[in-house]
PDB file of N, CA and C in Angstrom:
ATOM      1  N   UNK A   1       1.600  -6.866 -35.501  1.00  0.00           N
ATOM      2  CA  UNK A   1       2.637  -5.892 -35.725  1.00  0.00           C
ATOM      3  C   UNK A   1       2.563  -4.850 -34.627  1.00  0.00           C
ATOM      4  N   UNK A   2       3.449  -4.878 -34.051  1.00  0.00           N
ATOM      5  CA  UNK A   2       3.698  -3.562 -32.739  1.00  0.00           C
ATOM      6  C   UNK A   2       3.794  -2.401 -33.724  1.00  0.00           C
ATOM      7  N   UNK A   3       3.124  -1.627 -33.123  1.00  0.00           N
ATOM      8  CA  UNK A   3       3.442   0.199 -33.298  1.00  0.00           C
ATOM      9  C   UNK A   3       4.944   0.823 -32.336  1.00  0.00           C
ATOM     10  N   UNK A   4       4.976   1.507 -33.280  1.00  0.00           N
ATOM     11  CA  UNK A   4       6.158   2.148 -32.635  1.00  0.00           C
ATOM     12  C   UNK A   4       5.659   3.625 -31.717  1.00  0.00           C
ATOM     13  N   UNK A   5       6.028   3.989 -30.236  1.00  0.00           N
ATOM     14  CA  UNK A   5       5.799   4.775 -29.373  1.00  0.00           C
ATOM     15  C   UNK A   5       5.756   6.011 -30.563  1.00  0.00           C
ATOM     16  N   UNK A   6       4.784   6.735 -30.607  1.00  0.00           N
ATOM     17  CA  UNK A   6       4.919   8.418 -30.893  1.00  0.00           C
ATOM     18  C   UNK A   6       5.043   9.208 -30.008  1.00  0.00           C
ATOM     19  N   UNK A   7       6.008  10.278 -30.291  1.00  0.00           N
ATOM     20  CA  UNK A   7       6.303  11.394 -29.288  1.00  0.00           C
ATOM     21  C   UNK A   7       5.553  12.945 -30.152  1.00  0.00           C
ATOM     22  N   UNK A   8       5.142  13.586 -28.933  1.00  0.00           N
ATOM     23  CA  UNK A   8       5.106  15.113 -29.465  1.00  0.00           C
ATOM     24  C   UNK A   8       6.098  15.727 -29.555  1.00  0.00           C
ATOM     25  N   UNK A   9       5.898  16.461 -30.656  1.00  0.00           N
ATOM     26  CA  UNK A   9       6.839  17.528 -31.271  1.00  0.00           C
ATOM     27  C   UNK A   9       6.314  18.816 -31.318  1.00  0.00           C
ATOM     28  N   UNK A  10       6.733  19.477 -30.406  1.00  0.00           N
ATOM     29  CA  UNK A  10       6.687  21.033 -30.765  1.00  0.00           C
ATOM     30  C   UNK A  10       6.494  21.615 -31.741  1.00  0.00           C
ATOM     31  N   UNK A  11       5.725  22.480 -31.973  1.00  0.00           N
ATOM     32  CA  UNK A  11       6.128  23.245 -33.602  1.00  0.00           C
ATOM     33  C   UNK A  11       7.505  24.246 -33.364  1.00  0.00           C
ATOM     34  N   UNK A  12       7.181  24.730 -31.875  1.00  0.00           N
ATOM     35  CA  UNK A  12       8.418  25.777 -32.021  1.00  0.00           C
ATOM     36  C   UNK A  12       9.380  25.359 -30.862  1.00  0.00           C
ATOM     37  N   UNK A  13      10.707  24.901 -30.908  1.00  0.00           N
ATOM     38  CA  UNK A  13      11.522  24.705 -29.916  1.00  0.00           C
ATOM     39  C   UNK A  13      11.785  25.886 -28.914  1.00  0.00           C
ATOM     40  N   UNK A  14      11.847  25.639 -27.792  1.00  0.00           N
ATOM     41  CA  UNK A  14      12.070  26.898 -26.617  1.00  0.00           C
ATOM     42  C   UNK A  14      13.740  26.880 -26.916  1.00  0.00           C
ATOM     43  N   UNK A  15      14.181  28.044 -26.750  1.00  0.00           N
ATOM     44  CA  UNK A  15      15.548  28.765 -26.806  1.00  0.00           C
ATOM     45  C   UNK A  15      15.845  29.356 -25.651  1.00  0.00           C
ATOM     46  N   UNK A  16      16.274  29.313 -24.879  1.00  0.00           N
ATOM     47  CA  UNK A  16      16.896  29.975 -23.189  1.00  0.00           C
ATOM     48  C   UNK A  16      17.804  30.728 -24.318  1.00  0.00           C
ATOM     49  N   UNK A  17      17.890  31.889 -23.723  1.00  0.00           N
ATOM     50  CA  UNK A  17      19.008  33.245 -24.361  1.00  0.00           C
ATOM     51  C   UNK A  17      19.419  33.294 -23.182  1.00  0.00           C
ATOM     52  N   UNK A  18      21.011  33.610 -22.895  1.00  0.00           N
ATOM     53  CA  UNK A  18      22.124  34.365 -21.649  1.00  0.00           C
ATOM     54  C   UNK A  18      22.082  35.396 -22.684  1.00  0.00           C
ATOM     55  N   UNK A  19      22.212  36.593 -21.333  1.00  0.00           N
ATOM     56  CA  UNK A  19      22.515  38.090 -21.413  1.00  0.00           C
ATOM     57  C   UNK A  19      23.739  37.697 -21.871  1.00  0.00           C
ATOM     58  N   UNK A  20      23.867  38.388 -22.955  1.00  0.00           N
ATOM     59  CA  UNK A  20      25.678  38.580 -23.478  1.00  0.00           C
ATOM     60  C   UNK A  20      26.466  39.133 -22.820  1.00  0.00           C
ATOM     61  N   UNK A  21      27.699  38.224 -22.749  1.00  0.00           N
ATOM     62  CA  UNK A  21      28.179  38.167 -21.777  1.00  0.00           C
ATOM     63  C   UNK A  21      29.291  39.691 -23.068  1.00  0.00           C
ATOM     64  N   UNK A  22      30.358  40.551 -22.188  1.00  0.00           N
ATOM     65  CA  UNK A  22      31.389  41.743 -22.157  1.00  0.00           C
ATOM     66  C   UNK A  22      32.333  40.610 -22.440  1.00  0.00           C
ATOM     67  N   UNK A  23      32.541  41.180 -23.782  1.00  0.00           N
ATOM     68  CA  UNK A  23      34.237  40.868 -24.588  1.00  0.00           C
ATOM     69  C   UNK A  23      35.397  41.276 -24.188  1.00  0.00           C
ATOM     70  N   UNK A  24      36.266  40.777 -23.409  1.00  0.00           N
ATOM     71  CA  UNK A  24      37.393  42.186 -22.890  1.00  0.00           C
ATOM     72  C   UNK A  24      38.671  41.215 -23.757  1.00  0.00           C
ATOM     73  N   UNK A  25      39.434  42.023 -24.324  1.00  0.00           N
ATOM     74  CA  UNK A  25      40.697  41.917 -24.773  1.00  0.00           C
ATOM     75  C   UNK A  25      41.274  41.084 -24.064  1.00  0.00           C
ATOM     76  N   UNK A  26      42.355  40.091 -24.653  1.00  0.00           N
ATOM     77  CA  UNK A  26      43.148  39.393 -23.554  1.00  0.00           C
ATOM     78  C   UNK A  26      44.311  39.258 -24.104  1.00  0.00           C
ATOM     79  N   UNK A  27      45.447  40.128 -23.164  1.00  0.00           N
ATOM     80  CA  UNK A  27      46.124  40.027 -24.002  1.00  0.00           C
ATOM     81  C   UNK A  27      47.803  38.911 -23.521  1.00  0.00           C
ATOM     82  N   UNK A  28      48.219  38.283 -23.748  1.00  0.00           N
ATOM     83  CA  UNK A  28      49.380  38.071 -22.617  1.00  0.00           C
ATOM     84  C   UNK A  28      50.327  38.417 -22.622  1.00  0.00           C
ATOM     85  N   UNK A  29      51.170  38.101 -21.361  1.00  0.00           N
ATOM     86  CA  UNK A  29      52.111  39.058 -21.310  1.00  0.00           C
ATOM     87  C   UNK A  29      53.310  38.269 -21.830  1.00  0.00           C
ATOM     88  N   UNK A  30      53.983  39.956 -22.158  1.00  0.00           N
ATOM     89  CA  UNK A  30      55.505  39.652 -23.592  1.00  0.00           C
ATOM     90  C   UNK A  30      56.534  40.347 -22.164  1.00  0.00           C
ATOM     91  N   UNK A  31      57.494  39.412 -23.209  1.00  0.00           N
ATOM     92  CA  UNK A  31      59.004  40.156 -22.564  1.00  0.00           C
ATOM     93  C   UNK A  31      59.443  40.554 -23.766  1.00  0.00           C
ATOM     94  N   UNK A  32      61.051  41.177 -23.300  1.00  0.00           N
ATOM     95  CA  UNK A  32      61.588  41.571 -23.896  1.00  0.00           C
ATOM     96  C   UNK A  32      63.076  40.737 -23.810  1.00  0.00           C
ATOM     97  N   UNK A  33      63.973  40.018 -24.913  1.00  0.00           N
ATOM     98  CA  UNK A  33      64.581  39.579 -24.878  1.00  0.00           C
ATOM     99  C   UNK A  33      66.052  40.227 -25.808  1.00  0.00           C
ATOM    100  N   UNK A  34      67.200  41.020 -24.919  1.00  0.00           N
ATOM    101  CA  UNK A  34      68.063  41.499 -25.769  1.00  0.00           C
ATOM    102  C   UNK A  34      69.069  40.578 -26.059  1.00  0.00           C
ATOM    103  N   UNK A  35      69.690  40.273 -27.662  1.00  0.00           N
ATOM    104  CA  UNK A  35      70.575  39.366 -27.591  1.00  0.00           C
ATOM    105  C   UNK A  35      71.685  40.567 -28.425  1.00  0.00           C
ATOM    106  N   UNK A  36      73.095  39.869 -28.287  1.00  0.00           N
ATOM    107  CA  UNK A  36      74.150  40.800 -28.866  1.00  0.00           C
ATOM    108  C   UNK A  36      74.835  40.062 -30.168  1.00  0.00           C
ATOM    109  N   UNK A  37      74.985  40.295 -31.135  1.00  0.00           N
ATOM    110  CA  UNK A  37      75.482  39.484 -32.128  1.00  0.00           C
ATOM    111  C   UNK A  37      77.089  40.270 -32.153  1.00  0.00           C
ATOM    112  N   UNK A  38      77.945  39.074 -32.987  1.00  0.00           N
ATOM    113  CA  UNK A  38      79.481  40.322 -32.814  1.00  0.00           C
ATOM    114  C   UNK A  38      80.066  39.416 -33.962  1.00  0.00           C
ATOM    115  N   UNK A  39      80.822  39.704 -34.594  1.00  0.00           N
ATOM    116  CA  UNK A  39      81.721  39.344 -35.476  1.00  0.00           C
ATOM    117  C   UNK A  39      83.051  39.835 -35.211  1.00  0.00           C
ATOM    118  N   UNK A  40      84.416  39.540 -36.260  1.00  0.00           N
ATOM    119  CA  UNK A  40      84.882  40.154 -36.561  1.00  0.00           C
ATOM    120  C   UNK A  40      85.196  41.313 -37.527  1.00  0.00           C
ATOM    121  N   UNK A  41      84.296  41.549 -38.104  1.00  0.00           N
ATOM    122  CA  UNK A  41      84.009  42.415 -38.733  1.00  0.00           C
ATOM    123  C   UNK A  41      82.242  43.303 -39.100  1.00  0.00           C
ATOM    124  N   UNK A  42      81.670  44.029 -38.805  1.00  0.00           N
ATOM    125  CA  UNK A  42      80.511  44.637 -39.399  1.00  0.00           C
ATOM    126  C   UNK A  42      79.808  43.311 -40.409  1.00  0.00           C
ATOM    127  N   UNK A  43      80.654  43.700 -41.121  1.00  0.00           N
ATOM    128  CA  UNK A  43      79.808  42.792 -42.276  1.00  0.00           C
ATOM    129  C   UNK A  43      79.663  41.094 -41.918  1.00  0.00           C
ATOM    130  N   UNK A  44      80.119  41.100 -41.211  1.00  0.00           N
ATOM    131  CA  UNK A  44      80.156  39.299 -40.800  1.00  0.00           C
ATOM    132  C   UNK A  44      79.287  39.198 -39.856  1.00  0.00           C
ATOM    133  N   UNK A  45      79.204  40.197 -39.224  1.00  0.00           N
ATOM    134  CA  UNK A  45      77.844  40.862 -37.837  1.00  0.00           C
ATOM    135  C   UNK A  45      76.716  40.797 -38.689  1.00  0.00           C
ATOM    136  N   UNK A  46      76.768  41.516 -40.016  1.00  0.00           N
ATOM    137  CA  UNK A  46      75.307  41.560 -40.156  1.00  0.00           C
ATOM    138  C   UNK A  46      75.049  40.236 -41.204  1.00  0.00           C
ATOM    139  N   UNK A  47      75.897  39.455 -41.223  1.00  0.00           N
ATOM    140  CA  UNK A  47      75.442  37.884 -41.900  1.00  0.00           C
ATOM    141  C   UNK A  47      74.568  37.176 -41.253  1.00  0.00           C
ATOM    142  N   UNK A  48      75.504  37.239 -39.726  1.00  0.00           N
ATOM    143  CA  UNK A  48      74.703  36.554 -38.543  1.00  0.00           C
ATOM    144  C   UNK A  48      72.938  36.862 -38.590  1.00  0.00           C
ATOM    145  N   UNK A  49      73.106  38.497 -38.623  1.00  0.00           N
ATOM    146  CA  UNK A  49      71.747  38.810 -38.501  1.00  0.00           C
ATOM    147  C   UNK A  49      70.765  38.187 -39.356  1.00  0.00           C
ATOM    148  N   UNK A  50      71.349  38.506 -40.890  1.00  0.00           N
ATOM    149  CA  UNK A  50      70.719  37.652 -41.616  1.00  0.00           C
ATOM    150  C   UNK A  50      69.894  36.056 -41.529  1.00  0.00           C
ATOM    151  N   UNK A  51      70.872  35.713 -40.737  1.00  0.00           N
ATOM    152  CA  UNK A  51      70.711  34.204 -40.384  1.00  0.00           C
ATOM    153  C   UNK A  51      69.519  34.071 -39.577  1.00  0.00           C
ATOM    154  N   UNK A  52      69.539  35.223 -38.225  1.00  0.00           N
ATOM    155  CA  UNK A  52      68.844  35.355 -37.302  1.00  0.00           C
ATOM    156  C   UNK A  52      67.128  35.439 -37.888  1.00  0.00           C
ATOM    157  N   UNK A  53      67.316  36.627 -38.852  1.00  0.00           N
ATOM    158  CA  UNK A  53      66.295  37.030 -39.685  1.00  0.00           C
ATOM    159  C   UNK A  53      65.458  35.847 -40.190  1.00  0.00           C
ATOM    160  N   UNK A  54      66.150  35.041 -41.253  1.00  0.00           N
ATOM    161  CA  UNK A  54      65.654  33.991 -41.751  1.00  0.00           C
ATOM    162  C   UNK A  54      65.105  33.026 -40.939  1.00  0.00           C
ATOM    163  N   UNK A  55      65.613  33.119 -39.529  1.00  0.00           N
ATOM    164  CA  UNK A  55      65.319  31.712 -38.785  1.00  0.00           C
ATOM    165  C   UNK A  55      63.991  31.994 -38.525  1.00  0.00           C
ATOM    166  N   UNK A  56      63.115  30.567 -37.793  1.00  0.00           N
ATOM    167  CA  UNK A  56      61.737  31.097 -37.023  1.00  0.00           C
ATOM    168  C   UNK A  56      61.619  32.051 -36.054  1.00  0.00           C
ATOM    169  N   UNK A  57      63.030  32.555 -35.375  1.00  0.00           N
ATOM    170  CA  UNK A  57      63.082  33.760 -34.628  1.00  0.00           C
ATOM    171  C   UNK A  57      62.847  35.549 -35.124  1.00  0.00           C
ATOM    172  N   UNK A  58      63.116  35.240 -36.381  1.00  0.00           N
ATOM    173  CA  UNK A  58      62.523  36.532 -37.282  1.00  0.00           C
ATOM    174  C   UNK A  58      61.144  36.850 -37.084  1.00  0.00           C
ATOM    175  N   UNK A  59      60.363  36.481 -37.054  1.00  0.00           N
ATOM    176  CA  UNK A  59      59.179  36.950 -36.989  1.00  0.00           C
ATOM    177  C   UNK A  59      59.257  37.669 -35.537  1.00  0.00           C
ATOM    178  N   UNK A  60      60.019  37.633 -34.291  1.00  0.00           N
ATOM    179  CA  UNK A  60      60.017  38.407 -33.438  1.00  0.00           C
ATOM    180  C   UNK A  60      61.009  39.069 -32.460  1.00  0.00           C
ATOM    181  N   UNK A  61      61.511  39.775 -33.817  1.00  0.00           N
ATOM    182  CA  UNK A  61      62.391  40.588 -33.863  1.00  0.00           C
ATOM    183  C   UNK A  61      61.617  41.943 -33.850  1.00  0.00           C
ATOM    184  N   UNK A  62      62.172  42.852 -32.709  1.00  0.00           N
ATOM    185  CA  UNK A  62      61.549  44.111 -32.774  1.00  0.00           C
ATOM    186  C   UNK A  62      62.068  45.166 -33.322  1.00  0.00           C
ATOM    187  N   UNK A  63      63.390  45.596 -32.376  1.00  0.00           N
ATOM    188  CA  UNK A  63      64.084  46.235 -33.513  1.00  0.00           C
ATOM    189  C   UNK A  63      65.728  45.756 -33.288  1.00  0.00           C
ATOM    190  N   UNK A  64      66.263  46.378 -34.058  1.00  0.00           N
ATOM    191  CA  UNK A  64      68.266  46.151 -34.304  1.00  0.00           C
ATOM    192  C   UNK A  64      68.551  48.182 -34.188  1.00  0.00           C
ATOM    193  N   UNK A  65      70.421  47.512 -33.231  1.00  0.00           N
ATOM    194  CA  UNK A  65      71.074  48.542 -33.365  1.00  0.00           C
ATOM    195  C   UNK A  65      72.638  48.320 -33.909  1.00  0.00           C
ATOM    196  N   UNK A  66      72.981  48.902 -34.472  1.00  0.00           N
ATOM    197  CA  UNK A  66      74.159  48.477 -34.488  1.00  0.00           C
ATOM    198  C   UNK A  66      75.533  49.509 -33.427  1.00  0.00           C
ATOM    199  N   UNK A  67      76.516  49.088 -33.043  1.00  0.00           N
ATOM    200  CA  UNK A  67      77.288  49.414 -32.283  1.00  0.00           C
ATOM    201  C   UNK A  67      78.730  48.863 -32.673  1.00  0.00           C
ATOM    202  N   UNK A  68      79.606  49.755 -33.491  1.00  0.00           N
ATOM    203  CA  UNK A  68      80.775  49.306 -33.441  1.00  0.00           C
ATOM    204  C   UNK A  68      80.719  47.855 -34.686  1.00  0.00           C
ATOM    205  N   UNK A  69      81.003  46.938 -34.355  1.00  0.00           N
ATOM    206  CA  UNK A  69      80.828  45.867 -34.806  1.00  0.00           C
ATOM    207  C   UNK A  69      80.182  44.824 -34.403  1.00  0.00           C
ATOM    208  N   UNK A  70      79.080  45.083 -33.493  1.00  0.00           N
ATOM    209  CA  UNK A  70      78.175  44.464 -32.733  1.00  0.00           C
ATOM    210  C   UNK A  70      77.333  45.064 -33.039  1.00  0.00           C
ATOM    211  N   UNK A  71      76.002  44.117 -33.411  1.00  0.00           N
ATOM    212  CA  UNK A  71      74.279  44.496 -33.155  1.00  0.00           C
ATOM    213  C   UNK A  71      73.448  44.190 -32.018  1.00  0.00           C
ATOM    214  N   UNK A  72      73.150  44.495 -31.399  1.00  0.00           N
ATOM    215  CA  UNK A  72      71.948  44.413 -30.830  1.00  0.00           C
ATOM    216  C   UNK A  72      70.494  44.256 -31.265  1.00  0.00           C
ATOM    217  N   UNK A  73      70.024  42.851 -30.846  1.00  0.00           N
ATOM    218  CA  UNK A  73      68.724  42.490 -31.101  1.00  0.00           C
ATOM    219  C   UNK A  73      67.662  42.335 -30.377  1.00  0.00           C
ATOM    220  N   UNK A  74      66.453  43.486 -30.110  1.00  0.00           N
ATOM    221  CA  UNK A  74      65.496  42.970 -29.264  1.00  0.00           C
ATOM    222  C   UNK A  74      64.480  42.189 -29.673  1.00  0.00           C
ATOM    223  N   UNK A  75      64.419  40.844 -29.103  1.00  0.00           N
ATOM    224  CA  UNK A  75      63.172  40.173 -29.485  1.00  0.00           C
ATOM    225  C   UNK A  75      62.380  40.233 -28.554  1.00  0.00           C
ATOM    226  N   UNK A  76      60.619  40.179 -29.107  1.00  0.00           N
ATOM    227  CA  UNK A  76      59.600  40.535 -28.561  1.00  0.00           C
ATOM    228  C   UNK A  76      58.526  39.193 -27.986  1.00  0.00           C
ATOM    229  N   UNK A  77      59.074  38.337 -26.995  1.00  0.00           N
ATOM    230  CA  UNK A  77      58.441  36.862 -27.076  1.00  0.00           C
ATOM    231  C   UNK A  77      57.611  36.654 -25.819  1.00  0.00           C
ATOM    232  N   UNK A  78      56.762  35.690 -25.656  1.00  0.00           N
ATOM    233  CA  UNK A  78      55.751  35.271 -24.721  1.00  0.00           C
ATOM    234  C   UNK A  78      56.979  34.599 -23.295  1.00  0.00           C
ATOM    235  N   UNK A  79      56.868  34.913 -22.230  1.00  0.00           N
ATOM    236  CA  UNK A  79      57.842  34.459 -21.280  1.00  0.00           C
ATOM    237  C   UNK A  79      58.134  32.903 -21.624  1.00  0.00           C
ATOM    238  N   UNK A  80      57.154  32.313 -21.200  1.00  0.00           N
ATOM    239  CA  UNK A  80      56.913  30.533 -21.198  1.00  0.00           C
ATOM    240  C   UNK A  80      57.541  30.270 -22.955  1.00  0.00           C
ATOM    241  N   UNK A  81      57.869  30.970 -23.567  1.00  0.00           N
ATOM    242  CA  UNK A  81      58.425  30.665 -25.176  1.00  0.00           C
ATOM    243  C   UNK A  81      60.160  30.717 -24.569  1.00  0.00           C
ATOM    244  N   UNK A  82      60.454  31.170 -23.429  1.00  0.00           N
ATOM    245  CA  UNK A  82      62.026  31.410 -23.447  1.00  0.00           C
ATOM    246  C   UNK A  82      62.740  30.159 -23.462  1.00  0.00           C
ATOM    247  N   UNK A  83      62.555  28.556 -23.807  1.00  0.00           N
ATOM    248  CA  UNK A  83      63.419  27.767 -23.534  1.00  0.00           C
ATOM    249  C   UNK A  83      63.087  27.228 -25.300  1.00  0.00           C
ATOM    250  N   UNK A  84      61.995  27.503 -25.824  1.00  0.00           N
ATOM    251  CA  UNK A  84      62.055  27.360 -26.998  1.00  0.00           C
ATOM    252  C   UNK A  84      63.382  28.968 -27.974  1.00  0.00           C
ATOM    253  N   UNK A  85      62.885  30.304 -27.458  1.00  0.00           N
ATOM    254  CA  UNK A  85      63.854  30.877 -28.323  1.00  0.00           C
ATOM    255  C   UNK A  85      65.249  30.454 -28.300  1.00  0.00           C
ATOM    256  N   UNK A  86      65.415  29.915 -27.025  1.00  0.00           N
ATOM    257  CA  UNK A  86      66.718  29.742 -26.501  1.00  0.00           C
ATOM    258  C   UNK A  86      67.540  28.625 -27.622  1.00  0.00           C
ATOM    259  N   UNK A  87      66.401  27.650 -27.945  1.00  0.00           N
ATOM    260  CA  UNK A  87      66.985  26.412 -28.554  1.00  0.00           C
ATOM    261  C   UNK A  87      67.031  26.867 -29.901  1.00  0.00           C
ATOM    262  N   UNK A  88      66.080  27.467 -30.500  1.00  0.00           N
ATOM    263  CA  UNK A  88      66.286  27.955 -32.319  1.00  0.00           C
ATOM    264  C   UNK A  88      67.624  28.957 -32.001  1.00  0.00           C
ATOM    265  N   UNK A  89      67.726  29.940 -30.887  1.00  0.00           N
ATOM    266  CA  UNK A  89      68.852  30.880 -31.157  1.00  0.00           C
ATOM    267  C   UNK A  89      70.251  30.092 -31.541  1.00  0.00           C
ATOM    268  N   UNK A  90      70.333  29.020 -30.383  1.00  0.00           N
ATOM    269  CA  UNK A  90      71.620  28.236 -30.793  1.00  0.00           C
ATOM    270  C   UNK A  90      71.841  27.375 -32.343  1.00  0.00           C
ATOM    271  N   UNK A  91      70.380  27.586 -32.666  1.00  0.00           N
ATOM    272  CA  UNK A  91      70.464  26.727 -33.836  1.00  0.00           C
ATOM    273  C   UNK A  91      71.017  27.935 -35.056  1.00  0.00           C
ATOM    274  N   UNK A  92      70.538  28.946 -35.320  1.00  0.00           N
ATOM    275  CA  UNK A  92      70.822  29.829 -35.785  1.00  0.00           C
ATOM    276  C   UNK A  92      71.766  30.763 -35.669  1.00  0.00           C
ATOM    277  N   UNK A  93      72.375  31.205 -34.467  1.00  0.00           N
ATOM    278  CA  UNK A  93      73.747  31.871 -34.248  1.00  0.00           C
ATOM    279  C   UNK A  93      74.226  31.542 -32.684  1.00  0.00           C
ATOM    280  N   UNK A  94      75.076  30.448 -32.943  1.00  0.00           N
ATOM    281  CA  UNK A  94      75.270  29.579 -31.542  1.00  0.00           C
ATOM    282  C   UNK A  94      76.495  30.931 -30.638  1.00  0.00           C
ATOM    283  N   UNK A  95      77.132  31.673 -31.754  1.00  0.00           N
ATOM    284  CA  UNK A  95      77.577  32.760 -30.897  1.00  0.00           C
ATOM    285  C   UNK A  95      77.107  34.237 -30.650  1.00  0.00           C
ATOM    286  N   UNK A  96      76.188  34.138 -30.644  1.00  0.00           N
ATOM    287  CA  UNK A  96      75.248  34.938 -29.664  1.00  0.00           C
ATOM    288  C   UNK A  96      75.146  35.407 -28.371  1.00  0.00           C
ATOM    289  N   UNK A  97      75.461  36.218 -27.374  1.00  0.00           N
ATOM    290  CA  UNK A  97      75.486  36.750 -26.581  1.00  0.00           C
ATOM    291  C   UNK A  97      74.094  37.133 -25.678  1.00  0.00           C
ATOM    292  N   UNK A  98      73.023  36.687 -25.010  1.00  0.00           N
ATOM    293  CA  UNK A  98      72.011  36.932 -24.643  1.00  0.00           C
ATOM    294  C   UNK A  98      72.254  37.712 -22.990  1.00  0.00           C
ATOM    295  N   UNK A  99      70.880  38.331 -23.361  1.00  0.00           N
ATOM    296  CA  UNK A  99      71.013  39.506 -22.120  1.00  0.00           C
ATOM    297  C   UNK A  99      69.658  39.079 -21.503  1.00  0.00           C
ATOM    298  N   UNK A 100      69.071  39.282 -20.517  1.00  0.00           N
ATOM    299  CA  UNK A 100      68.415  39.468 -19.355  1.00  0.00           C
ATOM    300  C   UNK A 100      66.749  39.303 -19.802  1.00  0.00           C
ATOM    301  N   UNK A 101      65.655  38.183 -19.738  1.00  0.00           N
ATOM    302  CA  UNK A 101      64.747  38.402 -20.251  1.00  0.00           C
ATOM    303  C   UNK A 101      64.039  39.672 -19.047  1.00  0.00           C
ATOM    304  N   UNK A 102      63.298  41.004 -19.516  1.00  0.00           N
ATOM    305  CA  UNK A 102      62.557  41.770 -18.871  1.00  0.00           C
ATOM    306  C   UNK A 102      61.713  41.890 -19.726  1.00  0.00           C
ATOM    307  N   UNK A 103      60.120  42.489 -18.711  1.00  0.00           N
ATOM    308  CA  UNK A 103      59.040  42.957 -18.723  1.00  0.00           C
ATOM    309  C   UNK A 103      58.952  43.847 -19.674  1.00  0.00           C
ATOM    310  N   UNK A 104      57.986  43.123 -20.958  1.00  0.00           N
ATOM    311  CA  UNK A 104      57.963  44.673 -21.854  1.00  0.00           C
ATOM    312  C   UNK A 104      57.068  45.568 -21.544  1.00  0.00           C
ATOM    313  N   UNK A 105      57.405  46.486 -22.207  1.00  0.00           N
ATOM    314  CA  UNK A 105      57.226  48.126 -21.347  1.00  0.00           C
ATOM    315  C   UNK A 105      56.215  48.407 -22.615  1.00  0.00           C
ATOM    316  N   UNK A 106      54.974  48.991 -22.394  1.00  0.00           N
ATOM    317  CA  UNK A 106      54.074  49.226 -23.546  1.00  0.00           C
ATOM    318  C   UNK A 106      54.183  50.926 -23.536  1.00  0.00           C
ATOM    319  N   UNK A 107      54.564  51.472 -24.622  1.00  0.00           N
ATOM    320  CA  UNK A 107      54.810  52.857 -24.652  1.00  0.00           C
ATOM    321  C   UNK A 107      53.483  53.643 -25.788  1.00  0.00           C
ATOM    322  N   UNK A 108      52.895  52.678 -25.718  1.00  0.00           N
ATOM    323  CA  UNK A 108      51.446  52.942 -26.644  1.00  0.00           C
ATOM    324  C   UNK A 108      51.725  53.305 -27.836  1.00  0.00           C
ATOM    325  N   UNK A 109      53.645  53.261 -28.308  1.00  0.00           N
ATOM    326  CA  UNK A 109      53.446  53.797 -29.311  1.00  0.00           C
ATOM    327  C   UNK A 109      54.086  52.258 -30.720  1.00  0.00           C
ATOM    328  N   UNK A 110      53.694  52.611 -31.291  1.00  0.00           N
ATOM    329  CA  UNK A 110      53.783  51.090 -32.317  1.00  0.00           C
ATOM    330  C   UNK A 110      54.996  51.135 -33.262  1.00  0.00           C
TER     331      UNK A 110
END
């Protein structure tokens, strides 16, 4: 009957520690995306919104103005997300009016 090779075993395994490494925030960068909603009437304006609201685009919605019978909607999205908002917006209010994606502006205030 062959024996089987024995190996030594440590009692205590060696552990190499790295100096901990500095956590820094990361944050990426957002635009700002204004779209214009319009009806013929106020109240048919703010259906749309509704719609807007409900869609997966609600969650980044920053704020609304209203104007006349038009709202204004700023959404708050990751640049590289603009061909995805683009496709839920049409799905959700195909007459929609979109404005200019720009650089959001951090005003430190929330």
């Amino acid at each position: 009957m062959a024996h089987a090779p024995s190996f030594a075993v440590s009692a205590t395994p060696r552990v190499t520690r790295r100096p901990s490494a500095k956590i820094l925030p990361f944050r990426a960068a957002r635009a700002w995306l204004d779209i214009v909603l319009e009806g013929p009437s106020l109240a048919q304006t703010r259906s749309h919104l509704a719609l807007l609201l409900h869609s997966p685009l609600g969650v980044y919605v920053k704020a609304t103005r209203e104007r006349g019978d038009s709202i204004t909607v700023r959404l708050d999205i990751a640049p590289e997300d603009f061909g995805f908002t683009l496709h839920m917006l049409l799905k959700a209010v195909p007459a929609a009016t979109v404005g200019a994606l720009r650089p959001r502006i951090n005003t430190g205030a929330h």
